[in-house]
N, C-alpha and C. Protein backbone atom coordinates (compact mmCIF):
# COMPACT_ATOMS: atom_id res chain seq x y z
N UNK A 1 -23.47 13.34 14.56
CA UNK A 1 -23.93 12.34 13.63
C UNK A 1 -23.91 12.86 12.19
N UNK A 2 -24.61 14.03 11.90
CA UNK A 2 -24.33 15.08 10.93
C UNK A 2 -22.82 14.50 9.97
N UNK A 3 -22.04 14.87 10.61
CA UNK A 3 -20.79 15.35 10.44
C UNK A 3 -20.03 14.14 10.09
N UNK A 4 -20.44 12.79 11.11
CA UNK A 4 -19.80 11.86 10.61
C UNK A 4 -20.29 11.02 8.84
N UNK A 5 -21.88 11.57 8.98
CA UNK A 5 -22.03 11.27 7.33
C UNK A 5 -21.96 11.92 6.35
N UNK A 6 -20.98 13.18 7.05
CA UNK A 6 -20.66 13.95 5.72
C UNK A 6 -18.98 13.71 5.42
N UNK A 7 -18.58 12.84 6.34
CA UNK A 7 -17.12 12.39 6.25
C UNK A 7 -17.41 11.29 5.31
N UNK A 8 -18.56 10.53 5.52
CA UNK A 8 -18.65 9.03 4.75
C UNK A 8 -18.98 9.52 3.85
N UNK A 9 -19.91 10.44 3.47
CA UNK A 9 -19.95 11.02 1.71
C UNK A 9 -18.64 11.64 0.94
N UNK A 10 -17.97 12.35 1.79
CA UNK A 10 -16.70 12.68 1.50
C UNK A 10 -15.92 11.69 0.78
N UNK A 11 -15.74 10.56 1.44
CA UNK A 11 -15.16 9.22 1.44
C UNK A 11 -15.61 8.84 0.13
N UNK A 12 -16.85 8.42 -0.10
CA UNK A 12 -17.30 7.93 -0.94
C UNK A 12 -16.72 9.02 -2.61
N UNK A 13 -17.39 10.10 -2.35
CA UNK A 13 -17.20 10.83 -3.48
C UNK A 13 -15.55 10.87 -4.06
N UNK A 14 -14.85 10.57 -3.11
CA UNK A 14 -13.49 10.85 -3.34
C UNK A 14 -12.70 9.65 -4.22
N UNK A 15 -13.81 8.82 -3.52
CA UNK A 15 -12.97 7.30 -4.07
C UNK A 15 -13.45 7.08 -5.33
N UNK A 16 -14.68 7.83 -5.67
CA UNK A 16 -15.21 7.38 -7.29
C UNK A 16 -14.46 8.48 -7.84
N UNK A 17 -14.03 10.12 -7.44
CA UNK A 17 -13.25 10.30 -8.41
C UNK A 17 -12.21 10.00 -8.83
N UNK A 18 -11.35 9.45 -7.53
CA UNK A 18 -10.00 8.59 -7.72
C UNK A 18 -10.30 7.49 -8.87
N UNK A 19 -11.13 6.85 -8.66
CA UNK A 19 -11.48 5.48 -9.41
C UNK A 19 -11.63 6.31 -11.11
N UNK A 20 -12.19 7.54 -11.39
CA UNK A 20 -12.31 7.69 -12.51
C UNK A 20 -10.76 8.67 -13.15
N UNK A 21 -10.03 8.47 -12.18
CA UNK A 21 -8.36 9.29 -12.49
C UNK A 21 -8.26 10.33 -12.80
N UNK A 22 -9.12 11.60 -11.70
CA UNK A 22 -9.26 12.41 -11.78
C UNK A 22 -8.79 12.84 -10.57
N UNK A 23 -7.49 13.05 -10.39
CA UNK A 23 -6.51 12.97 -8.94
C UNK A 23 -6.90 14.51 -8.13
N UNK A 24 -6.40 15.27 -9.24
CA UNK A 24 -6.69 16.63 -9.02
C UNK A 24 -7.96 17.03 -8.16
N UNK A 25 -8.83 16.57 -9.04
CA UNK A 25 -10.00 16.99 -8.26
C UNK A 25 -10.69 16.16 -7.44
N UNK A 26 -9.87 15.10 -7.18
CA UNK A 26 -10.46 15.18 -5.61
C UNK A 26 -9.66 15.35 -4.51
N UNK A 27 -8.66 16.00 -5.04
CA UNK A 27 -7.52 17.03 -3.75
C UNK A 27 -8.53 17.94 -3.72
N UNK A 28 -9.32 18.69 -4.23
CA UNK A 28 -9.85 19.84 -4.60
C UNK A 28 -10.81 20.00 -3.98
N UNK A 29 -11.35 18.59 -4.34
CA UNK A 29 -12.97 18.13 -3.07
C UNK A 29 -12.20 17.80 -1.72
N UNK A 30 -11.33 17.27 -1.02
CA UNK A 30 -10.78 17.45 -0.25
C UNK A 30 -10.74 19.25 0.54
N UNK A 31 -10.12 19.55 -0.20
CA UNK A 31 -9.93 20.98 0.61
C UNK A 31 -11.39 21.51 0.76
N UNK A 32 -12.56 21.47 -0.34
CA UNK A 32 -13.48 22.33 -0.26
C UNK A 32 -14.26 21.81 1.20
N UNK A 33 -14.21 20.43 0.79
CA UNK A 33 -15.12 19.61 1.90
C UNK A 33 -14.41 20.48 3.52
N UNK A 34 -13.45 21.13 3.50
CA UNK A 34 -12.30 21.37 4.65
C UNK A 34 -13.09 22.75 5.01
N UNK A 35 -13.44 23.62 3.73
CA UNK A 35 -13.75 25.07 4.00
C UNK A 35 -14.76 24.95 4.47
N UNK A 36 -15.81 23.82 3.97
CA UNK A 36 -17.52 23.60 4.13
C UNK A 36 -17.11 22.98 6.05
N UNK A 37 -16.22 22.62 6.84
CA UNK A 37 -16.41 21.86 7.54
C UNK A 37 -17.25 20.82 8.23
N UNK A 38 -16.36 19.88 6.57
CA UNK A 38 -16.45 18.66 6.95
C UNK A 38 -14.40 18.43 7.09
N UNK A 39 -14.58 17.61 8.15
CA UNK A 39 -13.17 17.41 7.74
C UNK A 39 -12.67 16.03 7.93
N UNK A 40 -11.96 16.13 6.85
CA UNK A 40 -11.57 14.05 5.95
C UNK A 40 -10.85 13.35 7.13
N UNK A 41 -11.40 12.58 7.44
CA UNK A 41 -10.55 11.52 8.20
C UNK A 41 -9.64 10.84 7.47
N UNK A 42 -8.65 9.54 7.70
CA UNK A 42 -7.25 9.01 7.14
C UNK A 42 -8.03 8.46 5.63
N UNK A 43 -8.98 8.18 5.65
CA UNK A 43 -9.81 7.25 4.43
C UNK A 43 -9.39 7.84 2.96
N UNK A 44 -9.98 9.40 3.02
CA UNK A 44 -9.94 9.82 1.58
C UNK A 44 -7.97 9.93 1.17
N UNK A 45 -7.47 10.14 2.66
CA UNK A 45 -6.00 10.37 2.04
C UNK A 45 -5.30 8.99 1.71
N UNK A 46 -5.45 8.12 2.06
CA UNK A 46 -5.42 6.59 1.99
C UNK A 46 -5.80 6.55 -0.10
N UNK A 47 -6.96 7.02 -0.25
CA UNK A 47 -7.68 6.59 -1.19
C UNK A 47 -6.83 7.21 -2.39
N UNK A 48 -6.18 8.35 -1.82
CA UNK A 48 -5.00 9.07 -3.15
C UNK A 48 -4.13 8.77 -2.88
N UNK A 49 -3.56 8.30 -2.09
CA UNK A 49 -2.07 7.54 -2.13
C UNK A 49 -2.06 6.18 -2.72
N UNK A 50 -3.33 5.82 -2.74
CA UNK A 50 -3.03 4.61 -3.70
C UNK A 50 -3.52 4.66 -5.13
N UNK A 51 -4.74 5.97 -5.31
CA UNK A 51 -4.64 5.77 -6.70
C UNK A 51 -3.40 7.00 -7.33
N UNK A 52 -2.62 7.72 -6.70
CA UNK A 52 -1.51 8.12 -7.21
C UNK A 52 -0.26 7.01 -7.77
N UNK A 53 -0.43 6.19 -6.38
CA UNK A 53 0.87 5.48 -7.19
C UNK A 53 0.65 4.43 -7.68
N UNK A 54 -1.13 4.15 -7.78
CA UNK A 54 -1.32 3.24 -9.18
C UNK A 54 -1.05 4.08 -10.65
N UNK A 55 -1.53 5.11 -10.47
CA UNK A 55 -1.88 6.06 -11.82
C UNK A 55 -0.81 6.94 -11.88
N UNK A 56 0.26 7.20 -11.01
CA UNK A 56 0.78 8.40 -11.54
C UNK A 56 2.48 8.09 -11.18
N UNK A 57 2.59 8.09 -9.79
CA UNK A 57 4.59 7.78 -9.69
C UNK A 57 4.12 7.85 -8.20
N UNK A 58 5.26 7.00 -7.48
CA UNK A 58 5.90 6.75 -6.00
C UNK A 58 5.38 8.21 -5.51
N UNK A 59 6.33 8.95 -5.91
CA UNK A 59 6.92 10.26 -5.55
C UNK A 59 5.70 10.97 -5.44
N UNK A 60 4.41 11.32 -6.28
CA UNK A 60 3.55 11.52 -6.13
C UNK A 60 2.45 10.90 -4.58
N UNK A 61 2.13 9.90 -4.90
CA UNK A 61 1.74 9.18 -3.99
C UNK A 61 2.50 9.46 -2.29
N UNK A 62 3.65 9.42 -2.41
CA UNK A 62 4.71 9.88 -0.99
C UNK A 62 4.15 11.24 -0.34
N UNK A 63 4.11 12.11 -1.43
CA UNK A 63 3.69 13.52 -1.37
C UNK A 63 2.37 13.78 -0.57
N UNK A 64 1.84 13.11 -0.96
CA UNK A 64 -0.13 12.80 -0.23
C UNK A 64 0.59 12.98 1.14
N UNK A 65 1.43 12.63 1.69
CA UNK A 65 2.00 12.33 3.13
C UNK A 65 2.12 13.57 3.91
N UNK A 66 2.79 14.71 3.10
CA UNK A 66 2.88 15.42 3.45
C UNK A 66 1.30 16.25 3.76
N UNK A 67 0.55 16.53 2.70
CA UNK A 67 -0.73 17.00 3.11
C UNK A 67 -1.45 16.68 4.32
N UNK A 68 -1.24 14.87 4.65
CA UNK A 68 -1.47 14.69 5.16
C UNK A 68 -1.06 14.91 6.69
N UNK A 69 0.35 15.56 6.74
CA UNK A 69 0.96 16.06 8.00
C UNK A 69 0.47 17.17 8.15
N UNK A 70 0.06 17.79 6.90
CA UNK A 70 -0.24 19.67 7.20
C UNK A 70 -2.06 19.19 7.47
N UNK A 71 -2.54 18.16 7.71
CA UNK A 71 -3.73 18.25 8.72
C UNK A 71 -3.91 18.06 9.30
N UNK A 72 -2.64 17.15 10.12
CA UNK A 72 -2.81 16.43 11.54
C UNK A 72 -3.67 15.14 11.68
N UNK A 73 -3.05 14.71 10.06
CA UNK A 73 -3.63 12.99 10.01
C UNK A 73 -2.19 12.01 9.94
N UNK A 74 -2.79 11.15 10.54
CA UNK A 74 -1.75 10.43 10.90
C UNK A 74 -1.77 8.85 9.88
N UNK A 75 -0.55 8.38 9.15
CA UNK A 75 -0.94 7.38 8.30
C UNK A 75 -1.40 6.17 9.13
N UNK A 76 -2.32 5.10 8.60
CA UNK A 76 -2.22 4.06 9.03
C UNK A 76 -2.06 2.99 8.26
N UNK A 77 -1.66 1.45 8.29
CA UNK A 77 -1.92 0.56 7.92
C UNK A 77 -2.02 0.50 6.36
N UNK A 78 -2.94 1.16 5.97
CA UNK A 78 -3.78 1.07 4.28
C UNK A 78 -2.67 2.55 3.60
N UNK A 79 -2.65 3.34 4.10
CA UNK A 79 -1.37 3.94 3.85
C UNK A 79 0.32 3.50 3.23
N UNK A 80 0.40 2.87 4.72
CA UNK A 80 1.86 2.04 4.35
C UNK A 80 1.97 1.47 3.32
N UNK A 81 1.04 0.04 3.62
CA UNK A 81 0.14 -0.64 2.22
C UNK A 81 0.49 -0.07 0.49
N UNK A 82 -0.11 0.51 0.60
CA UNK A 82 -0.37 1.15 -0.73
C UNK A 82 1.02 1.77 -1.23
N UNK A 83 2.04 2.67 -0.16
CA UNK A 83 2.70 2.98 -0.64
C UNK A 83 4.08 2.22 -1.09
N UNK A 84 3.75 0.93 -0.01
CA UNK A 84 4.71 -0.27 -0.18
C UNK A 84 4.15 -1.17 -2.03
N UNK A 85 3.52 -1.29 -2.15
CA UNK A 85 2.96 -1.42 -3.22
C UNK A 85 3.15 -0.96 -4.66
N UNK A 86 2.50 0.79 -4.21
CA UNK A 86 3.72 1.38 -5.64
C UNK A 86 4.92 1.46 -5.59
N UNK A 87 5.54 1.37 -4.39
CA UNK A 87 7.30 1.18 -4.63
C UNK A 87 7.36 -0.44 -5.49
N UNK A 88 6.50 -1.01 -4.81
CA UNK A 88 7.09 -2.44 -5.54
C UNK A 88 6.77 -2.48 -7.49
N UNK A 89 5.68 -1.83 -7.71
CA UNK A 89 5.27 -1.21 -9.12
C UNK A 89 6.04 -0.76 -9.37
N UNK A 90 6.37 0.18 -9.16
CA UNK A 90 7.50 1.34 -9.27
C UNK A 90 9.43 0.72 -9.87
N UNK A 91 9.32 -0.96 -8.92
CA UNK A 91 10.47 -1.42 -8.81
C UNK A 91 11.52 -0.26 -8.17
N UNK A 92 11.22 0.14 -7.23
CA UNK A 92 11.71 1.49 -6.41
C UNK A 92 12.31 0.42 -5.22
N UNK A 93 12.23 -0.72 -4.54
CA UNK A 93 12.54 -1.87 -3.80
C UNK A 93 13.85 -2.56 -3.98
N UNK A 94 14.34 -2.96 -2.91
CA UNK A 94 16.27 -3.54 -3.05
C UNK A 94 15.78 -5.30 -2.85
N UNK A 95 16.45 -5.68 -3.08
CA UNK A 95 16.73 -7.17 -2.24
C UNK A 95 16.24 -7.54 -0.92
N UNK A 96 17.28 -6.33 -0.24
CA UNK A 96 16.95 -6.43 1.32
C UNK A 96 15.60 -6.48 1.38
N UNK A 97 15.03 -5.57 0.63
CA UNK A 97 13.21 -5.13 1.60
C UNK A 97 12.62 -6.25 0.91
N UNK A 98 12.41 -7.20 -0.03
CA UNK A 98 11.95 -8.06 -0.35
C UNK A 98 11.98 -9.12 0.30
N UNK A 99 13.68 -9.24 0.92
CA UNK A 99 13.74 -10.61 1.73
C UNK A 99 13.16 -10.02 3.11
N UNK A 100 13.22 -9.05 3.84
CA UNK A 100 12.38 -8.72 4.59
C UNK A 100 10.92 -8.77 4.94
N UNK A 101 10.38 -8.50 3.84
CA UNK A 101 8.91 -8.37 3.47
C UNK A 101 8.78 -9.75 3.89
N UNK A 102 9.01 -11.32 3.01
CA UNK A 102 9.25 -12.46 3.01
C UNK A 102 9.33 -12.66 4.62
N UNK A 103 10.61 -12.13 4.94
CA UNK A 103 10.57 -13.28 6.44
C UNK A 103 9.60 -12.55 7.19
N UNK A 104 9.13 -11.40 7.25
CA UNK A 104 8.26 -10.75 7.69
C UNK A 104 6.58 -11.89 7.63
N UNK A 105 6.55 -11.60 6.79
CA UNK A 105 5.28 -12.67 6.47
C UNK A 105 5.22 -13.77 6.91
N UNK A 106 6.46 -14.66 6.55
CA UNK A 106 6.34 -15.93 6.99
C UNK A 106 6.57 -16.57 8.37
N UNK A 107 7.09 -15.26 9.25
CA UNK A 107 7.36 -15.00 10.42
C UNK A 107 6.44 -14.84 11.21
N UNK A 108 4.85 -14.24 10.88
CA UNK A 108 3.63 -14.15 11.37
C UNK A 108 2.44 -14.98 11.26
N UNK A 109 3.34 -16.21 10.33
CA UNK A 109 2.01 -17.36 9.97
C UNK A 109 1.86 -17.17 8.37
N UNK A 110 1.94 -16.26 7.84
CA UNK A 110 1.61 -16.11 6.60
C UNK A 110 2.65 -16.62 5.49
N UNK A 111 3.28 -17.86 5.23
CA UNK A 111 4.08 -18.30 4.59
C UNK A 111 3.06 -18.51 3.05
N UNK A 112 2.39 -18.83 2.84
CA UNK A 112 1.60 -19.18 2.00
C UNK A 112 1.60 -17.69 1.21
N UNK A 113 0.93 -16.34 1.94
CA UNK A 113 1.19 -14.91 1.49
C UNK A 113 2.59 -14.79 0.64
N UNK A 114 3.86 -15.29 1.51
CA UNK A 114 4.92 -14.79 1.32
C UNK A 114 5.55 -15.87 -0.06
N UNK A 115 4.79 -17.13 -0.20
CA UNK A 115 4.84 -17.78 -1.65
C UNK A 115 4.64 -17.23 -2.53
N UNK A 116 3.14 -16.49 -2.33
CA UNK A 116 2.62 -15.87 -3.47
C UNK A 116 3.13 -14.48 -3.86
N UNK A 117 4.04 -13.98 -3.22
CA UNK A 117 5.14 -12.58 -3.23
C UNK A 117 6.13 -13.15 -3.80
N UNK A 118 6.36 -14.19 -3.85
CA UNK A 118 7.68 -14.40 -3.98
C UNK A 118 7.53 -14.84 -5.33
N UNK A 119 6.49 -15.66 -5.89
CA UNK A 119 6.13 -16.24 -7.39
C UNK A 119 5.60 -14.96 -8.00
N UNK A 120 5.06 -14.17 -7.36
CA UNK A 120 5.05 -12.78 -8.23
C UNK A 120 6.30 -12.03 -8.42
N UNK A 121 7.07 -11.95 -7.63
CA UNK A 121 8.43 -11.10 -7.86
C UNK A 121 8.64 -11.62 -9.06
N UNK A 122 9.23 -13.18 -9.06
CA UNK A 122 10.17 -13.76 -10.33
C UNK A 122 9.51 -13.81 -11.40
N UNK A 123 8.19 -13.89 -11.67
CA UNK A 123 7.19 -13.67 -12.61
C UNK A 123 7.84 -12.16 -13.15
N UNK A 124 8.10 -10.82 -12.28
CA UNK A 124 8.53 -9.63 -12.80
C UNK A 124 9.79 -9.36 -12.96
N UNK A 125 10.53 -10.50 -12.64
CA UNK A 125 11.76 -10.52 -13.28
C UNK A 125 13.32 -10.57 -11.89
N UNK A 126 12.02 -10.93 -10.94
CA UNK A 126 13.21 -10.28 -9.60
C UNK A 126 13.84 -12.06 -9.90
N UNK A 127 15.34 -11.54 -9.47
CA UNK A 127 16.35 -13.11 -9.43
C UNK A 127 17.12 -13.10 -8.05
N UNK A 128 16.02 -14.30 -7.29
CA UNK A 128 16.37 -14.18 -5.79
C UNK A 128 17.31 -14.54 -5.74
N UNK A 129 18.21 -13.85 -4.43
CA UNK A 129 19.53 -14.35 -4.08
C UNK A 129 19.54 -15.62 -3.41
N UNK A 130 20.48 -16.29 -2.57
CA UNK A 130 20.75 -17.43 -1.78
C UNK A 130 20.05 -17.19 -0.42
N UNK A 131 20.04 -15.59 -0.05
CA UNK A 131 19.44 -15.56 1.18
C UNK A 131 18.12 -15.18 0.79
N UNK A 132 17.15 -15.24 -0.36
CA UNK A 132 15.70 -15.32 -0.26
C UNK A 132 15.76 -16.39 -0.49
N UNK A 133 16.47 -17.40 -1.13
CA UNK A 133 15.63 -18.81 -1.18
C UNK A 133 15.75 -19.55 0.30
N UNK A 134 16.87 -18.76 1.23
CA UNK A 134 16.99 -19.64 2.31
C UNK A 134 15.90 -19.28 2.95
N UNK A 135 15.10 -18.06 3.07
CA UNK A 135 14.18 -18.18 4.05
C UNK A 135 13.12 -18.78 3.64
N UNK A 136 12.54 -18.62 2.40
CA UNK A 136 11.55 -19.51 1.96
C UNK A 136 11.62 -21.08 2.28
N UNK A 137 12.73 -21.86 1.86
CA UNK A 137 12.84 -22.96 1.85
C UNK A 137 12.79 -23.34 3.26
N UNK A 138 13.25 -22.63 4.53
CA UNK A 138 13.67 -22.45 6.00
C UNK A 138 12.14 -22.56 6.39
N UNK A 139 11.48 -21.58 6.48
CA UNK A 139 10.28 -21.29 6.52
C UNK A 139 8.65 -22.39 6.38
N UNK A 140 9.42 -22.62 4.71
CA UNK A 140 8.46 -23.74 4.25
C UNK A 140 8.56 -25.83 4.99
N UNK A 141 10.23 -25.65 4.92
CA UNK A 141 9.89 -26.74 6.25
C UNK A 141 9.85 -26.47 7.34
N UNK A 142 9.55 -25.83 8.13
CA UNK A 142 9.02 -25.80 9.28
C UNK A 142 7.70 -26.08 8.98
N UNK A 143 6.99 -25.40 7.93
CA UNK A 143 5.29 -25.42 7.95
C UNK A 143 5.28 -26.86 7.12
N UNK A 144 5.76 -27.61 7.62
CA UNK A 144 5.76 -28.95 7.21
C UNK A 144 5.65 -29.00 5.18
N UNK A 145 6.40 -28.09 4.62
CA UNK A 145 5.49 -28.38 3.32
C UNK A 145 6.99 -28.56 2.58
N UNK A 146 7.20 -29.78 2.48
CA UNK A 146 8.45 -29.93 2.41
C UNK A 146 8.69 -30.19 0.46
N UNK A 147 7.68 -30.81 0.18
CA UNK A 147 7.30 -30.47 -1.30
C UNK A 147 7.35 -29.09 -1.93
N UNK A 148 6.73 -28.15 -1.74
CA UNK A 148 6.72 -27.03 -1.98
C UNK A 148 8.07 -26.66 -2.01
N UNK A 149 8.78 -26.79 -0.20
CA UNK A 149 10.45 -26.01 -0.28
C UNK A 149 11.48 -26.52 -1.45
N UNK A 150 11.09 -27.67 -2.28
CA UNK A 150 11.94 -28.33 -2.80
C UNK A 150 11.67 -27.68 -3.78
């Protein structure tokens, strides 16, 4: 019990220094928390992969990955997330993975999600091809919203 609330303090402390963009040191609190044994579950590495590749570059953020292999943590979910994210910041992303992302979404129910990806892309300048408007428009009548596809 100990141990698991010294992971959630861990957690916590890590994310306010992330939050104050102080990357470094909370790799730093990371390791110490490691010598003190406590040791970080996926949370705090989660928590620098996304404020790396809000605050700093892809490549940075990617890197967290590796640390995270040299502890025998495994990414999940909020990981991917984040790093799918600063690639899209980054504009580090092709066509393909966009129209993917898209039918991906709208493929699981989430067409409405994959609107609001898609009005953010062109907002940043992305100029969809024939095969992103087909899945949107494809997509959107099926979900009966035949206004919208138009």
């Amino acid at each position: 019990m100990v141990s698991r609330l010294s992971t959630r303090f861990l957690n916590i402390c890590i994310a306010s220094i992330c939050k104050a963009k102080h990357l470094k040191r909370a790799e730093i609190v990371i390791i110490d928390g490691t010598i003190l044994g406590v040791l970080p579950d996926v949370v705090p590495y989660d928590t620098l992969v996304n404020a790396y590749s809000r605050f700093v570059s892809f490549e940075a953020a990617y890197s967290v990955l590796d640390r995270m292999k040299e502890a025998c943590i495994n990414p999940d979910v909020f990981t991917c997330n984040s790093l799918i994210a600063g690639a899209m910041r980054h504009c580090l992303l092709s066509k393909s993975t966009f129209n993917t992302m898209l039918k991906g979404l709208c493929k699981i129910g989430f067409v409405e999600n994959a609107l609001m990806l898609f009005r953010n892309l062109k907002r940043h300048g992305f100029v969809p091809s024939l095969v992103t408007s087909n899945i949107l428009i494809n997509r959107l009548c099926k979900a009966r919203r035949l206004k919208t596809a138009r």
